[in-house]
C-alpha atoms as a PDB file:
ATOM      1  CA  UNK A   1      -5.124 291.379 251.873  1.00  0.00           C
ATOM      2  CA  UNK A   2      -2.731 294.434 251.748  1.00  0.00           C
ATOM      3  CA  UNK A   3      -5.721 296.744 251.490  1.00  0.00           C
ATOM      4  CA  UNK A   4      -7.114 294.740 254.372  1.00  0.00           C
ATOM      5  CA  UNK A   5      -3.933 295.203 256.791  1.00  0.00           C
ATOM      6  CA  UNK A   6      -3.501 299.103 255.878  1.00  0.00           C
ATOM      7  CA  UNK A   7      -6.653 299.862 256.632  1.00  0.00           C
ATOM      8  CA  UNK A   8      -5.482 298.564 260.445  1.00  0.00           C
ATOM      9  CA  UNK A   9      -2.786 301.489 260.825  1.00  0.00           C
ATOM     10  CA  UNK A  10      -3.237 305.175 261.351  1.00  0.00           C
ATOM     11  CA  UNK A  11      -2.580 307.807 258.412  1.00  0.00           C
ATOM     12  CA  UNK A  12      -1.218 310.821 261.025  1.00  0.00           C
ATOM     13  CA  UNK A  13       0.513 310.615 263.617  1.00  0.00           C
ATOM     14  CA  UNK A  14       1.897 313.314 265.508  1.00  0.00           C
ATOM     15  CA  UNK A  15       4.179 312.996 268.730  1.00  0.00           C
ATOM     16  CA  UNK A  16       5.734 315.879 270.399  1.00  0.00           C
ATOM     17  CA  UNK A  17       7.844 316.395 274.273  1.00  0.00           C
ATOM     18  CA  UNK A  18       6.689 320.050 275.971  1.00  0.00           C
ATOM     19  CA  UNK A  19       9.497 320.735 278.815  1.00  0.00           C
ATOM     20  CA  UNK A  20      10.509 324.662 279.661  1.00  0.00           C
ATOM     21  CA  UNK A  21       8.050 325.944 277.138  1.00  0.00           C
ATOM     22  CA  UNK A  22       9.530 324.215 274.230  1.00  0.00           C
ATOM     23  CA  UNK A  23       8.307 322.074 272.234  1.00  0.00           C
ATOM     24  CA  UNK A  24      10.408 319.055 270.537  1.00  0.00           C
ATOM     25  CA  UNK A  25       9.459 316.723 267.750  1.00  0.00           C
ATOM     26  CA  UNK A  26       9.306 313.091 268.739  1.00  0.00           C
ATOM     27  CA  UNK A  27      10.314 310.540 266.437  1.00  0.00           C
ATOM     28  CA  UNK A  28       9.793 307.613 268.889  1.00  0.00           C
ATOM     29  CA  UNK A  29       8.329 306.939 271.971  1.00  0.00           C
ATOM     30  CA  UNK A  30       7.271 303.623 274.804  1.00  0.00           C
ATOM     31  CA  UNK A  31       7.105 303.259 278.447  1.00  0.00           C
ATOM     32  CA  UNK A  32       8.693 305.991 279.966  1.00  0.00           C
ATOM     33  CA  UNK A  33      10.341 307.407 277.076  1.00  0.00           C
ATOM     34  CA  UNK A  34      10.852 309.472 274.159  1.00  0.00           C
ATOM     35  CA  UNK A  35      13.418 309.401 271.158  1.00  0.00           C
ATOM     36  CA  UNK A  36      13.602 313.257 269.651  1.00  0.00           C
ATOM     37  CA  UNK A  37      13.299 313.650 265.980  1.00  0.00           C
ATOM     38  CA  UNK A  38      16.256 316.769 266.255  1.00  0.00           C
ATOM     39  CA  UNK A  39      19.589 316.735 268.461  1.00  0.00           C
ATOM     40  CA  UNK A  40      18.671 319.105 271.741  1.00  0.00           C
ATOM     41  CA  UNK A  41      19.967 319.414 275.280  1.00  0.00           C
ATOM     42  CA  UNK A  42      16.938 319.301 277.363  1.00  0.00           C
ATOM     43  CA  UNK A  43      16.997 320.792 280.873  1.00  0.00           C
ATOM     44  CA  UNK A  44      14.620 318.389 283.305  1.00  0.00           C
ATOM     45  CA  UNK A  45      11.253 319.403 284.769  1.00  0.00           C
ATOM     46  CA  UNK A  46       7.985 319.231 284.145  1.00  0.00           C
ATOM     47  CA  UNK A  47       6.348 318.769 281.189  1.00  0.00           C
ATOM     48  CA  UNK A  48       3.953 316.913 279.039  1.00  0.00           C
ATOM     49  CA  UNK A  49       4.063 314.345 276.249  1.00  0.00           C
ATOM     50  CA  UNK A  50       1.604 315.058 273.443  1.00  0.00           C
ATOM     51  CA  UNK A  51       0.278 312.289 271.179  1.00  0.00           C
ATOM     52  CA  UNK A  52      -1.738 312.919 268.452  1.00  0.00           C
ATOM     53  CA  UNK A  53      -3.559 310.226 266.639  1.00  0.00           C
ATOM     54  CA  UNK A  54      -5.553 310.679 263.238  1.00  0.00           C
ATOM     55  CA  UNK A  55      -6.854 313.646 265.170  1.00  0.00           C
ATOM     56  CA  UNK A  56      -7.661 312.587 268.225  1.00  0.00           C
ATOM     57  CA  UNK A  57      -5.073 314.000 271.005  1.00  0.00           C
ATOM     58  CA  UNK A  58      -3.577 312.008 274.073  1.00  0.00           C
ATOM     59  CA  UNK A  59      -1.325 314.094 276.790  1.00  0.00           C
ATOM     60  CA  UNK A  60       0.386 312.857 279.594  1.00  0.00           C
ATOM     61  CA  UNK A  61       1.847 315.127 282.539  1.00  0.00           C
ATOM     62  CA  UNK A  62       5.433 314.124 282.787  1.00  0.00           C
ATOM     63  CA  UNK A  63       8.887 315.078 284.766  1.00  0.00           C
ATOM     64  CA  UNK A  64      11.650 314.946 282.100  1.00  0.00           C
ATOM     65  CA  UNK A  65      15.142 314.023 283.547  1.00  0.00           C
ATOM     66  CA  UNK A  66      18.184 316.081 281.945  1.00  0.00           C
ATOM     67  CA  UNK A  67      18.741 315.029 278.441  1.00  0.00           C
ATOM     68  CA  UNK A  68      21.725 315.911 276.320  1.00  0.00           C
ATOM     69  CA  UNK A  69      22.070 314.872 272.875  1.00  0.00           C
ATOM     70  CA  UNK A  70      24.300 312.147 272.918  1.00  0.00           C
ATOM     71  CA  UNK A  71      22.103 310.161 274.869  1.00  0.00           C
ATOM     72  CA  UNK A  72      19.589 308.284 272.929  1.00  0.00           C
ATOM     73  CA  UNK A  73      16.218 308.090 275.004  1.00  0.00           C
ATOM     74  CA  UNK A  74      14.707 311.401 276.612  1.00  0.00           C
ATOM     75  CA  UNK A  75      13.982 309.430 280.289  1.00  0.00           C
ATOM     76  CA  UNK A  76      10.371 311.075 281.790  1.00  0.00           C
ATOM     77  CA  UNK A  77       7.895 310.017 285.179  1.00  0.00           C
ATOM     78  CA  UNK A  78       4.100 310.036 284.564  1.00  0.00           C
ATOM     79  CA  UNK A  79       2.999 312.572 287.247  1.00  0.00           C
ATOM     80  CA  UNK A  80      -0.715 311.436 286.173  1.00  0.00           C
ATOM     81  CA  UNK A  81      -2.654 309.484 283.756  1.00  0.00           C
END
């Protein structure tokens, strides 16, 4: 059964926030939101959340708000899906 219910869950992930022509390392993300995998302050504007999936990539076009490290979610608006 264990082999069963791995099977069920992907082997690579990757997850990363693009705002100002940087790119940050997501270690969590949901419904407008991301968590960052480093400490960064993050000046708002647009952007894109990048999602990559055992190879197979999912973006999203995205205003970031401001974002200082203290804070614990990275707040964005989908400007398109």
């Amino acid at each position: 059964m264990n082999r069963l219910l791995r099977s069920n869950f992907s082997a690579d992930v990757q997850m990363e926030l693009h705002v100002n022509g940087v790119r940050y390392n997501v270690a969590k993300t949901g419904p407008g939101y991301v968590v960052l995998a480093d400490h960064a302050e993050i000046q708002g504007g647009p952007g894109m959340v990048r999602i990559v999936i055992d190879g197979r990539e999912f973006r999203k076009s995205v205003i970031v708000d401001d974002y200082f490290p203290f804070d614990e979610f990275v707040t964005y608006e989908v400007i398109d899906e």
